[in-house]
PDB file of N, CA and C in Angstrom:
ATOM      1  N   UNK A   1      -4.270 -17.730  38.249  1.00  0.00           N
ATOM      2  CA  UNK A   1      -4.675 -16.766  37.251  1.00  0.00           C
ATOM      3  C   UNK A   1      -5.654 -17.451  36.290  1.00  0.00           C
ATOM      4  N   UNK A   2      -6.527 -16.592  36.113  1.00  0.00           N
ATOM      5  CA  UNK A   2      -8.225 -17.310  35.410  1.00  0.00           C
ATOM      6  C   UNK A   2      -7.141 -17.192  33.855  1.00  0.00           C
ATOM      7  N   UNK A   3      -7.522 -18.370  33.050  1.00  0.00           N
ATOM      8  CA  UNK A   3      -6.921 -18.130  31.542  1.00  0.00           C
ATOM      9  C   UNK A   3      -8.548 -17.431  30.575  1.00  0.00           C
ATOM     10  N   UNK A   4      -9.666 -17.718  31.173  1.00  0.00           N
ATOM     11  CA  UNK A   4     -10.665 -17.221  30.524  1.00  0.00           C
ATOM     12  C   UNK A   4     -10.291 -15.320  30.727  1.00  0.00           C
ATOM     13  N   UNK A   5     -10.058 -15.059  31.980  1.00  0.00           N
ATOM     14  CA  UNK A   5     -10.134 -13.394  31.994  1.00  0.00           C
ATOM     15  C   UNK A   5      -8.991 -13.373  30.892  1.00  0.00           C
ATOM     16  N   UNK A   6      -7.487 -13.448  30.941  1.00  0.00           N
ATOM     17  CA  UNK A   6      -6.561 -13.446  30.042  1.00  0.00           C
ATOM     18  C   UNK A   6      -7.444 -13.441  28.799  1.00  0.00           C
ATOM     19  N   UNK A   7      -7.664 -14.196  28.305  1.00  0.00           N
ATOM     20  CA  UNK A   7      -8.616 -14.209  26.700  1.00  0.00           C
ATOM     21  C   UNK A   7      -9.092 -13.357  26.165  1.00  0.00           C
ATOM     22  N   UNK A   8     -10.038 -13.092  27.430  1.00  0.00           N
ATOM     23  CA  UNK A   8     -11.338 -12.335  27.192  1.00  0.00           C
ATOM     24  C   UNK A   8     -10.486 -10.634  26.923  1.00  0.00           C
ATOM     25  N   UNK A   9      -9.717 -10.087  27.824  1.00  0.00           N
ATOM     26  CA  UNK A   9      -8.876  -8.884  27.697  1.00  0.00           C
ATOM     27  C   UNK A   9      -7.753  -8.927  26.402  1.00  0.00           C
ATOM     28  N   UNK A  10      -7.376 -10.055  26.041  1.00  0.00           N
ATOM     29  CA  UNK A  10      -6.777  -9.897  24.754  1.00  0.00           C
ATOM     30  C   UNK A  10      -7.667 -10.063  23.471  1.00  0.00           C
ATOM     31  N   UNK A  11      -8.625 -10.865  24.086  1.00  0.00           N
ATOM     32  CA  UNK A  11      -9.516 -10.325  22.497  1.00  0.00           C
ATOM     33  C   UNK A  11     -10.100  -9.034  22.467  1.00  0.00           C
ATOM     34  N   UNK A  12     -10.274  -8.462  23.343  1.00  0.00           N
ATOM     35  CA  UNK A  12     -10.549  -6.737  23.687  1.00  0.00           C
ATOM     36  C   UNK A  12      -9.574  -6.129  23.039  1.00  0.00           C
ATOM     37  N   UNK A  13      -8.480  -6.289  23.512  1.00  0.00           N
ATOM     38  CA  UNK A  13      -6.922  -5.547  22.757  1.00  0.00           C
ATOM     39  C   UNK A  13      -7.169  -5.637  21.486  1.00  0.00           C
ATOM     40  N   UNK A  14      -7.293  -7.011  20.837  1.00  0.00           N
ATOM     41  CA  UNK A  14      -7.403  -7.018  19.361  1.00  0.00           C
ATOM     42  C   UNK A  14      -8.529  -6.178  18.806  1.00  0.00           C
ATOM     43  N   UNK A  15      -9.834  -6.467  19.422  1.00  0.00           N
ATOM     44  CA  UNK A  15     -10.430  -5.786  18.686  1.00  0.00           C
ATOM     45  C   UNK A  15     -10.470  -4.323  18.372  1.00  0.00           C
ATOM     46  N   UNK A  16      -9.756  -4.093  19.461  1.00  0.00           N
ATOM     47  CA  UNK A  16      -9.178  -2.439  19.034  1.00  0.00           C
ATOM     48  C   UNK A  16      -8.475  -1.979  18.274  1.00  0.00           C
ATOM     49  N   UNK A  17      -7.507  -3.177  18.156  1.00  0.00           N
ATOM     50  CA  UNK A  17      -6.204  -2.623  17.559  1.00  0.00           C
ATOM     51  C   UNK A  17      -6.784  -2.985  16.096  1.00  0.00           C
ATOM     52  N   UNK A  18      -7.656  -3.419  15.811  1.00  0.00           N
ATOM     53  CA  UNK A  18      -8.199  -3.907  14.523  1.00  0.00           C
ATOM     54  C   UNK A  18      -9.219  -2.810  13.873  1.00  0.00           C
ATOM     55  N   UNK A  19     -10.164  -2.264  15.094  1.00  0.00           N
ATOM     56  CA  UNK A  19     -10.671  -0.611  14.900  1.00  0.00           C
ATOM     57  C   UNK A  19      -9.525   0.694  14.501  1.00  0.00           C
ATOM     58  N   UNK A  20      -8.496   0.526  15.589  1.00  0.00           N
ATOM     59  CA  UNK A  20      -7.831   1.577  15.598  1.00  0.00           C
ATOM     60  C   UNK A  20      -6.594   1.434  13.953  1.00  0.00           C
ATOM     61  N   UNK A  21      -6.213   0.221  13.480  1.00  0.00           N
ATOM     62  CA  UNK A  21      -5.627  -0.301  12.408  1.00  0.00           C
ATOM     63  C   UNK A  21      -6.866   0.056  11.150  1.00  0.00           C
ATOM     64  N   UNK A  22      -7.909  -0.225  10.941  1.00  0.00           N
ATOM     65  CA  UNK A  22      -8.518   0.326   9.661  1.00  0.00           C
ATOM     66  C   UNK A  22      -8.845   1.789   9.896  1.00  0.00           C
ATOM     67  N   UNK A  23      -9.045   2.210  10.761  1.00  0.00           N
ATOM     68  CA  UNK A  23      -8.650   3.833  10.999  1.00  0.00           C
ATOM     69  C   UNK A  23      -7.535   4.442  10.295  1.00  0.00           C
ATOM     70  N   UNK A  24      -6.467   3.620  10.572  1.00  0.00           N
ATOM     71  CA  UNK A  24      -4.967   4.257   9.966  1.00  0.00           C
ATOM     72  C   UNK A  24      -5.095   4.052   8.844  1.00  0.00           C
ATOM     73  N   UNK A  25      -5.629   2.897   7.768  1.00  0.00           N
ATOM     74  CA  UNK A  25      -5.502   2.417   6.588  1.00  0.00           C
ATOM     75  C   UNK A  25      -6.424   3.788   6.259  1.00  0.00           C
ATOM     76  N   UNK A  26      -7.852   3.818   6.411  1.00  0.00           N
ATOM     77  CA  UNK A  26      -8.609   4.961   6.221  1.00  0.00           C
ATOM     78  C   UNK A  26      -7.622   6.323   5.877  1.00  0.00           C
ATOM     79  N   UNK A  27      -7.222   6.493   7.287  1.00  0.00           N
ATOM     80  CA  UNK A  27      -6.009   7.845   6.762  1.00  0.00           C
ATOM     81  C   UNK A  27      -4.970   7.941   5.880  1.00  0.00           C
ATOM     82  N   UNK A  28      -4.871   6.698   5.383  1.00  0.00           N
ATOM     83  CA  UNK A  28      -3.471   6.628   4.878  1.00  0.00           C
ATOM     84  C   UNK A  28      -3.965   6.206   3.113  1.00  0.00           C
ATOM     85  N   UNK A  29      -5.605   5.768   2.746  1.00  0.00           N
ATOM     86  CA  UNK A  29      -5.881   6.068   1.953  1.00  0.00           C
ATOM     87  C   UNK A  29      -6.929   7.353   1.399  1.00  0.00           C
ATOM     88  N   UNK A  30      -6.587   7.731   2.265  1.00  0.00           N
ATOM     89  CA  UNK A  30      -7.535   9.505   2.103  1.00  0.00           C
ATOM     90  C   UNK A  30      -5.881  10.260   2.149  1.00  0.00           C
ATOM     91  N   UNK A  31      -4.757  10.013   2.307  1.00  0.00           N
ATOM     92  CA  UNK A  31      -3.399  10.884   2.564  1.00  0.00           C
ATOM     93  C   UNK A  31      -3.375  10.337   0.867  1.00  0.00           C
ATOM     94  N   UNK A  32      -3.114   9.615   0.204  1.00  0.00           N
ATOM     95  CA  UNK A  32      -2.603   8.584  -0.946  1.00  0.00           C
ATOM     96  C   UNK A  32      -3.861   9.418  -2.130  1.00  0.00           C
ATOM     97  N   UNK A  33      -5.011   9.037  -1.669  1.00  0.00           N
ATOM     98  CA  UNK A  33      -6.161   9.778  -2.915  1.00  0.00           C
ATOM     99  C   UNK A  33      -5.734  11.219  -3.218  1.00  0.00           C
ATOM    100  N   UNK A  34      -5.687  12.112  -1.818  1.00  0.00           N
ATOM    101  CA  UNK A  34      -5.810  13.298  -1.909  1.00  0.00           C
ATOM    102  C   UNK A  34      -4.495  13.683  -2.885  1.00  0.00           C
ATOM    103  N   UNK A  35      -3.207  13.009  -2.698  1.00  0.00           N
ATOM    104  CA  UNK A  35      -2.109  13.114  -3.223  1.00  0.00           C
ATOM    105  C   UNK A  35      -1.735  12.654  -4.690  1.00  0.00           C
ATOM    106  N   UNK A  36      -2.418  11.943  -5.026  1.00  0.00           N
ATOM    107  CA  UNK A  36      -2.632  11.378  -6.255  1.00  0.00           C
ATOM    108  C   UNK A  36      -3.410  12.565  -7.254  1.00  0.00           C
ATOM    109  N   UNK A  37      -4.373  12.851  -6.804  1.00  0.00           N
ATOM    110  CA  UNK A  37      -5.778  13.517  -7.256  1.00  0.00           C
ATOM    111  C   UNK A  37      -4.896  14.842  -7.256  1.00  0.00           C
ATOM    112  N   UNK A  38      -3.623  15.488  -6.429  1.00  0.00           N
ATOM    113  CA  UNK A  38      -3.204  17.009  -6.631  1.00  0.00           C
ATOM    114  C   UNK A  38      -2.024  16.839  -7.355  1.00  0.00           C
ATOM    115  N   UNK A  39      -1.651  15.565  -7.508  1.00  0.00           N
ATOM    116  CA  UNK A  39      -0.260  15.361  -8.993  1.00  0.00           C
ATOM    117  C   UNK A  39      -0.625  15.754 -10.240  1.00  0.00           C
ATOM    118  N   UNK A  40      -2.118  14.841 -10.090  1.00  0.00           N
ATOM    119  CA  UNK A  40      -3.114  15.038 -11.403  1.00  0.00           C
ATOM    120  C   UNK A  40      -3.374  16.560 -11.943  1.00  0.00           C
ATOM    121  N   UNK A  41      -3.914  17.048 -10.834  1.00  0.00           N
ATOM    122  CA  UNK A  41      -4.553  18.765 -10.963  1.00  0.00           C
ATOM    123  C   UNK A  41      -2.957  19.589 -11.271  1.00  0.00           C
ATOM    124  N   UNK A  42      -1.852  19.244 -10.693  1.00  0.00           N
ATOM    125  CA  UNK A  42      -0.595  19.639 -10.800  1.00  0.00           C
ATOM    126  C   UNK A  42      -0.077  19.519 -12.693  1.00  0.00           C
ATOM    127  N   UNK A  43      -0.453  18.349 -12.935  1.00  0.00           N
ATOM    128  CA  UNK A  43       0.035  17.742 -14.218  1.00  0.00           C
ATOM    129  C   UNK A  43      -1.228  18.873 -14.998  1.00  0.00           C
ATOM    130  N   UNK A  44      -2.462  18.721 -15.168  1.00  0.00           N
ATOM    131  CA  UNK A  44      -3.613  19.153 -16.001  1.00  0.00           C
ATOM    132  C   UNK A  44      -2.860  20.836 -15.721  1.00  0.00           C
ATOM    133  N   UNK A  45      -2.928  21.097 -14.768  1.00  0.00           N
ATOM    134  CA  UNK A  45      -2.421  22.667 -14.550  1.00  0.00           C
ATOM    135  C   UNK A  45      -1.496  22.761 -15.390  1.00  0.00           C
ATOM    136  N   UNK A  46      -0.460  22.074 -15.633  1.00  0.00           N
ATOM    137  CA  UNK A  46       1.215  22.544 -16.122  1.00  0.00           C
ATOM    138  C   UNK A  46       1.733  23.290 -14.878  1.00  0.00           C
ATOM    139  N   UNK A  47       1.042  22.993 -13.206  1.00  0.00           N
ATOM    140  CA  UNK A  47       1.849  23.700 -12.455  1.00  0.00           C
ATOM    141  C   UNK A  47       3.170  22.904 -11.851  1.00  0.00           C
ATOM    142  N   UNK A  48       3.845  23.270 -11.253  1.00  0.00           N
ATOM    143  CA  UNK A  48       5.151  22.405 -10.633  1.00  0.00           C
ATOM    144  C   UNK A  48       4.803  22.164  -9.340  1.00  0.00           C
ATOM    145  N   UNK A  49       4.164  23.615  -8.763  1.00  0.00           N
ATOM    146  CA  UNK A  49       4.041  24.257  -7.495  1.00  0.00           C
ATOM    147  C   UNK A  49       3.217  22.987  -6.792  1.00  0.00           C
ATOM    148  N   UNK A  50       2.267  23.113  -7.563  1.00  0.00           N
ATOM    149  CA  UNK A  50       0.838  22.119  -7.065  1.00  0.00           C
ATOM    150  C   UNK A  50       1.532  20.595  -6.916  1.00  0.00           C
ATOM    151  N   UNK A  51       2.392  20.348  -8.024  1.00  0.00           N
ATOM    152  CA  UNK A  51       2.924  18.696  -8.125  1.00  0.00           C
ATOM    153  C   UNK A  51       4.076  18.229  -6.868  1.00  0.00           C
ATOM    154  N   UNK A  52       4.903  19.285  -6.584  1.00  0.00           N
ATOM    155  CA  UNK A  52       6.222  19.491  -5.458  1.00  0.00           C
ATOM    156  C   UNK A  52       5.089  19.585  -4.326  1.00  0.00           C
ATOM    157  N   UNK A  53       4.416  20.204  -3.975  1.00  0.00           N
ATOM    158  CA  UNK A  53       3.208  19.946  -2.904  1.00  0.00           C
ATOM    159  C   UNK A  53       2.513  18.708  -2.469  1.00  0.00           C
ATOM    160  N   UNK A  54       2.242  18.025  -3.809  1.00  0.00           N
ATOM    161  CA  UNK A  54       1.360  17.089  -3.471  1.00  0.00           C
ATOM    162  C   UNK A  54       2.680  16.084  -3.062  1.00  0.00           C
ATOM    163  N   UNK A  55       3.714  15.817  -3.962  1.00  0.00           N
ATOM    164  CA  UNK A  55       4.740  15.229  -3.619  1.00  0.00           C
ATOM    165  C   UNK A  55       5.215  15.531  -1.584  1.00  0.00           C
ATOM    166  N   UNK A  56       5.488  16.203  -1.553  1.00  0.00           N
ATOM    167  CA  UNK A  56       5.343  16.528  -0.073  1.00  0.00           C
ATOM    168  C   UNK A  56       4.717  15.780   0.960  1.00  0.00           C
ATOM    169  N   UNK A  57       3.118  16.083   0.458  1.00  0.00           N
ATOM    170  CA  UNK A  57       2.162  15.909   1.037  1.00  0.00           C
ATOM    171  C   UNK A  57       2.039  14.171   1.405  1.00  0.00           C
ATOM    172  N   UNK A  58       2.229  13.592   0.104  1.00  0.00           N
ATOM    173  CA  UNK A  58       2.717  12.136   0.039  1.00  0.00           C
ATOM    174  C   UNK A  58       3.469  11.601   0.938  1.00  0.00           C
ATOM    175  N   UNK A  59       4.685  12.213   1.604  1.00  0.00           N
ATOM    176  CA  UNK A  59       5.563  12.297   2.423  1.00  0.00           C
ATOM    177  C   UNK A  59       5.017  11.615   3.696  1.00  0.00           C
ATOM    178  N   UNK A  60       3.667  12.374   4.099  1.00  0.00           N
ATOM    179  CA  UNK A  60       2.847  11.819   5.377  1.00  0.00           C
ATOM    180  C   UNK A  60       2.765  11.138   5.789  1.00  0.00           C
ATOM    181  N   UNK A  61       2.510   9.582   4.800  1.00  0.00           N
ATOM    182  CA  UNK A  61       2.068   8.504   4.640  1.00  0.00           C
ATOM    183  C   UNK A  61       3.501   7.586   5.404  1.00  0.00           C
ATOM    184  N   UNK A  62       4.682   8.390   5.644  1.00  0.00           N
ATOM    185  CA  UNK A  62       5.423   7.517   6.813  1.00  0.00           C
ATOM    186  C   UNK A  62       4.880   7.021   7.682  1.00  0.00           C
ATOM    187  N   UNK A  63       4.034   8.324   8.701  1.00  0.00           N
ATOM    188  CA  UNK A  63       3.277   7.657   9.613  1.00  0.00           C
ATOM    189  C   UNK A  63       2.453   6.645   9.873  1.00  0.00           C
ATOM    190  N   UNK A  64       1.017   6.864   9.289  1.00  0.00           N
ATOM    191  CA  UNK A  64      -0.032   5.529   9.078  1.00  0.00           C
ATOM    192  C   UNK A  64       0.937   4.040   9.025  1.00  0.00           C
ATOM    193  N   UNK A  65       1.703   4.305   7.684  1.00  0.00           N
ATOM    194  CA  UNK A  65       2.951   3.064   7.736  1.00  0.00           C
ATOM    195  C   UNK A  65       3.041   2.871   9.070  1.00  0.00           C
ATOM    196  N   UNK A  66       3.757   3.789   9.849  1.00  0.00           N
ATOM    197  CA  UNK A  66       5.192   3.159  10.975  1.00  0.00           C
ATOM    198  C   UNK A  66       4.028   2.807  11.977  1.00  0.00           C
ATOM    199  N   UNK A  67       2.381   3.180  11.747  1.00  0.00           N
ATOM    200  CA  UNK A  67       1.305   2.935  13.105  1.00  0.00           C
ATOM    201  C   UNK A  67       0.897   1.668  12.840  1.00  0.00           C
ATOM    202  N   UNK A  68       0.759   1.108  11.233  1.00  0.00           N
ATOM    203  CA  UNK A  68       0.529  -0.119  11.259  1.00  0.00           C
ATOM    204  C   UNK A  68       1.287  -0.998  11.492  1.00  0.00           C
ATOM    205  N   UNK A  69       2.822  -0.723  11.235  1.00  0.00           N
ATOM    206  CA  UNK A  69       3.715  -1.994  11.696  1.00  0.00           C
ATOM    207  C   UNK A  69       3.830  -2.039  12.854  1.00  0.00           C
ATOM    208  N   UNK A  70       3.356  -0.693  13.843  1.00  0.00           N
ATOM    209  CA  UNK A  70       2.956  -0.769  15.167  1.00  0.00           C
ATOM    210  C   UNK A  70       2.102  -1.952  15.940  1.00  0.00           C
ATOM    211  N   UNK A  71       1.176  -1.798  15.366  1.00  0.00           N
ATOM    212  CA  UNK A  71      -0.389  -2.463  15.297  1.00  0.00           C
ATOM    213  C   UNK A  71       0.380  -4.103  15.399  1.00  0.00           C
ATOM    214  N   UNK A  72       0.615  -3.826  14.152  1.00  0.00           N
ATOM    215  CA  UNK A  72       0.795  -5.762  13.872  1.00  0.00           C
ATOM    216  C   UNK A  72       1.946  -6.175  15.107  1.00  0.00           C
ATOM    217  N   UNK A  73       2.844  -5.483  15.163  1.00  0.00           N
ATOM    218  CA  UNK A  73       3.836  -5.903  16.549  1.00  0.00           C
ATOM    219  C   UNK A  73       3.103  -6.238  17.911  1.00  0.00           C
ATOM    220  N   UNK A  74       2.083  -5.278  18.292  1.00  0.00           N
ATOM    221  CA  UNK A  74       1.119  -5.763  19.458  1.00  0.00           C
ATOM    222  C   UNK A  74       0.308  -6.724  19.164  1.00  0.00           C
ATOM    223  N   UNK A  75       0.098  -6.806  18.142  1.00  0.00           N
ATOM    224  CA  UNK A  75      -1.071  -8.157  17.973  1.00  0.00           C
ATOM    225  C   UNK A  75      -0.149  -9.339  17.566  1.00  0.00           C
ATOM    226  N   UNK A  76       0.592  -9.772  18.044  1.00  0.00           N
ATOM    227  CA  UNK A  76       1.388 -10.851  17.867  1.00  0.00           C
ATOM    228  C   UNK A  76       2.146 -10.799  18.938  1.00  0.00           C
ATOM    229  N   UNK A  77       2.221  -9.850  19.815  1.00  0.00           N
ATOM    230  CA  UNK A  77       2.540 -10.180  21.469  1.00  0.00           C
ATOM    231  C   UNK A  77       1.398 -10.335  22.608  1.00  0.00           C
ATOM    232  N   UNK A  78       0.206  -9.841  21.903  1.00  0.00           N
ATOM    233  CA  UNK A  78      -1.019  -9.739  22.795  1.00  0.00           C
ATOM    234  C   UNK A  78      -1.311 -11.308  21.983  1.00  0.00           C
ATOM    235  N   UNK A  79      -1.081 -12.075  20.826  1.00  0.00           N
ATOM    236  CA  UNK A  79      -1.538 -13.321  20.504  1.00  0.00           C
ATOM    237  C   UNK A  79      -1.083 -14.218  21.705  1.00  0.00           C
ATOM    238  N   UNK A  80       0.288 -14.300  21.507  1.00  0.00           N
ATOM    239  CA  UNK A  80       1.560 -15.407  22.533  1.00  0.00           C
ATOM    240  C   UNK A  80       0.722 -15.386  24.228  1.00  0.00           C
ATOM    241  N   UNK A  81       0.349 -14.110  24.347  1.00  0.00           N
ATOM    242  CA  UNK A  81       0.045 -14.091  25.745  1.00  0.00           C
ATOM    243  C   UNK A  81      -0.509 -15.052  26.874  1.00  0.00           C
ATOM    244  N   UNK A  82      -1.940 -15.667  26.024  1.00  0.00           N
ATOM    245  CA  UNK A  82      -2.619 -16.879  26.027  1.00  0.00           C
ATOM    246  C   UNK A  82      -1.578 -18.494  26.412  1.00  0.00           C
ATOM    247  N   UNK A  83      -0.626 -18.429  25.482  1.00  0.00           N
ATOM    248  CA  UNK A  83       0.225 -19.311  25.267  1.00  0.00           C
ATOM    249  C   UNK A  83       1.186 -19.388  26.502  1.00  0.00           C
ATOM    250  N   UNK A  84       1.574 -18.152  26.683  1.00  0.00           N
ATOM    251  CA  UNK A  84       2.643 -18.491  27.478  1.00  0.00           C
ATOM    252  C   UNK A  84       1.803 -18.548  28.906  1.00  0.00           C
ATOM    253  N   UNK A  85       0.872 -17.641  28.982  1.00  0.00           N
ATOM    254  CA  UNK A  85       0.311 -17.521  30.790  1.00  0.00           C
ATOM    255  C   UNK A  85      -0.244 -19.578  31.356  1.00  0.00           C
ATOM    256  N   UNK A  86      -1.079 -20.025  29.820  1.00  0.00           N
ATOM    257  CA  UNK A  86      -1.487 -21.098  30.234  1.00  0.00           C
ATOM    258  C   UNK A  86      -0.325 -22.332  30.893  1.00  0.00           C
ATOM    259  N   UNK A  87       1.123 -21.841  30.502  1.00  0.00           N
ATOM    260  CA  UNK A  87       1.876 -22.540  30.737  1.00  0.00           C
ATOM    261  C   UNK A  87       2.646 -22.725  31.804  1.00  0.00           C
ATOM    262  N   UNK A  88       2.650 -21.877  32.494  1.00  0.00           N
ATOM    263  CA  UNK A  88       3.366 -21.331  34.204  1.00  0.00           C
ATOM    264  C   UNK A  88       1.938 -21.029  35.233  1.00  0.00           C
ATOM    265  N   UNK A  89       3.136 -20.839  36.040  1.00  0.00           N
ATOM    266  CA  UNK A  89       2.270 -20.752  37.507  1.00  0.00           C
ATOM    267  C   UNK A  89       2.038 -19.425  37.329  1.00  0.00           C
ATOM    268  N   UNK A  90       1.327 -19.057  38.322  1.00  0.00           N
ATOM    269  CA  UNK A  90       0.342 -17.657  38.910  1.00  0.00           C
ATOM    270  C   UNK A  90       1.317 -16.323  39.038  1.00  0.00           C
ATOM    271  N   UNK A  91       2.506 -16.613  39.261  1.00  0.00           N
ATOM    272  CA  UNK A  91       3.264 -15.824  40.187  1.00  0.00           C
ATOM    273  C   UNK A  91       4.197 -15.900  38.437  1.00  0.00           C
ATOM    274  N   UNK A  92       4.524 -16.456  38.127  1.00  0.00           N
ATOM    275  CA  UNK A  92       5.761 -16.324  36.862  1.00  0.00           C
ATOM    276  C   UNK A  92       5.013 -16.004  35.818  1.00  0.00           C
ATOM    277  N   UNK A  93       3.647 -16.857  35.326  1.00  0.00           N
ATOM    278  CA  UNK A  93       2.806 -15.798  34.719  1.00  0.00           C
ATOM    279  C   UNK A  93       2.624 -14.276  34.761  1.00  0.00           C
ATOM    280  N   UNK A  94       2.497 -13.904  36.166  1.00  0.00           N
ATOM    281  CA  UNK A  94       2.413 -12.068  36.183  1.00  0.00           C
ATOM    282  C   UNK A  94       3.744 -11.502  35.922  1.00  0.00           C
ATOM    283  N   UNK A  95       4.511 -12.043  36.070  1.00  0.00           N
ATOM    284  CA  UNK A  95       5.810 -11.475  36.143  1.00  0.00           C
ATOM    285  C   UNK A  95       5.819 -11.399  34.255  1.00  0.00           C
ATOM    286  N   UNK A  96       5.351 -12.176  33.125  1.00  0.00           N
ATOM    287  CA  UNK A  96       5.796 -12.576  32.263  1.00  0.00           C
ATOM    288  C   UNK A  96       5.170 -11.370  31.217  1.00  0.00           C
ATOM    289  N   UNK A  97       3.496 -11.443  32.182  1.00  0.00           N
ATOM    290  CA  UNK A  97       2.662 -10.391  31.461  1.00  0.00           C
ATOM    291  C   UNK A  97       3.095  -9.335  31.956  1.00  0.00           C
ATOM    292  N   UNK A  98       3.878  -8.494  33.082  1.00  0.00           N
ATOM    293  CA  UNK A  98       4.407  -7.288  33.872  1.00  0.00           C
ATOM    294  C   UNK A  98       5.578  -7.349  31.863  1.00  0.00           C
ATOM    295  N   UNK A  99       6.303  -8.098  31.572  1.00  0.00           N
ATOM    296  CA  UNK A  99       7.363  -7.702  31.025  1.00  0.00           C
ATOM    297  C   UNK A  99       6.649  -7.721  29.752  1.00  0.00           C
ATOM    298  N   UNK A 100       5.576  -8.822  29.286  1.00  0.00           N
ATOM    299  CA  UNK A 100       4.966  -7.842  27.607  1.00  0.00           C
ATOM    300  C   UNK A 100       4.574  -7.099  27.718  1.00  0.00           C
ATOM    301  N   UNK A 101       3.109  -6.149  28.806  1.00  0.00           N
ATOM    302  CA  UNK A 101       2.654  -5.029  28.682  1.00  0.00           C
ATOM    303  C   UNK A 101       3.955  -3.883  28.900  1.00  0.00           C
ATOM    304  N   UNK A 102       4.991  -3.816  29.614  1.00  0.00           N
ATOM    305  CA  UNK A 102       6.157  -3.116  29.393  1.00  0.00           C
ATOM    306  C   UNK A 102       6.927  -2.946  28.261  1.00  0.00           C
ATOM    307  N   UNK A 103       6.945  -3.959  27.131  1.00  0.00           N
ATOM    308  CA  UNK A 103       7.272  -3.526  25.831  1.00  0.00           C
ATOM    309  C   UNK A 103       6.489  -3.058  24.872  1.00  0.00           C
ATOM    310  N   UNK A 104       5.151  -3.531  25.390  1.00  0.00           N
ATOM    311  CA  UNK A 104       4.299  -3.269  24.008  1.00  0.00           C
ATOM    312  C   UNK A 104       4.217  -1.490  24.835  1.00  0.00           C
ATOM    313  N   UNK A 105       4.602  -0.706  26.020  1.00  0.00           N
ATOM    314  CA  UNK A 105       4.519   0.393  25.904  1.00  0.00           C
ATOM    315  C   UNK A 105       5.757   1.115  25.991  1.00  0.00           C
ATOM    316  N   UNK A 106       6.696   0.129  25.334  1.00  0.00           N
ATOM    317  CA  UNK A 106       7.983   0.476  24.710  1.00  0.00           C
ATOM    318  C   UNK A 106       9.331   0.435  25.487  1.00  0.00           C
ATOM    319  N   UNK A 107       8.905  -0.084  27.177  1.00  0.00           N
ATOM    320  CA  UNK A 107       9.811   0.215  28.137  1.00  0.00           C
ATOM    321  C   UNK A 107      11.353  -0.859  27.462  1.00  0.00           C
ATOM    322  N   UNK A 108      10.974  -2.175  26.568  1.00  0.00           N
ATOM    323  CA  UNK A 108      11.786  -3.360  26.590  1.00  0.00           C
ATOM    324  C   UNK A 108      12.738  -3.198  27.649  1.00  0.00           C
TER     325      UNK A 108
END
């Protein structure tokens, strides 16, 4: 097993997950502004309606969260990868990468 192809496909992974990770931050500070900015309009209003809404709305921001601690979990199993393949043979290597790409798509 080439350790250059290995590399070369995990620095691919990263760089995605590093596109697809400021993407989430993006959403998750456009979820945070928008929610902030309708507490405000809620408060200036004297409405409740508008403030229990935006409060809500705030709520969202589980996700982006639970995608970035996503993110960082694959990029610290797609790091090791390098590490461990350079260290075994051909045949226990695939077997090793068969069992991280199986967790990182959740099979563990």
């Amino acid at each position: 097993m080439d350790i250059q192809v290995v590399n070369q496909r995990v620095d691919q992974a990263l760089a995605d997950n590093r596109r697809a990770g400021n993407l989430v931050l993006l959403m998750s500070s456009a979820i945070f502004t928008i929610g902030i900015l309708s507490i405000l309009i809620g408060y200036w209003q004297r409405n409740p309606y508008i403030g229990g809404g935006a409060t809500l709305f705030q709520g969202l921001l589980y996700w982006p969260i639970r995608e970035i601690l996503r993110l960082r979990r694959d990029n610290i199993v797609l790091q090791t990868v390098p590490v461990l393949v350079s260290g075994l043979d051909a045949d226990t290597s695939a077997k090793e990468i068969i069992k991280l790409l199986n967790y990182l798509r959740g099979k563990q």
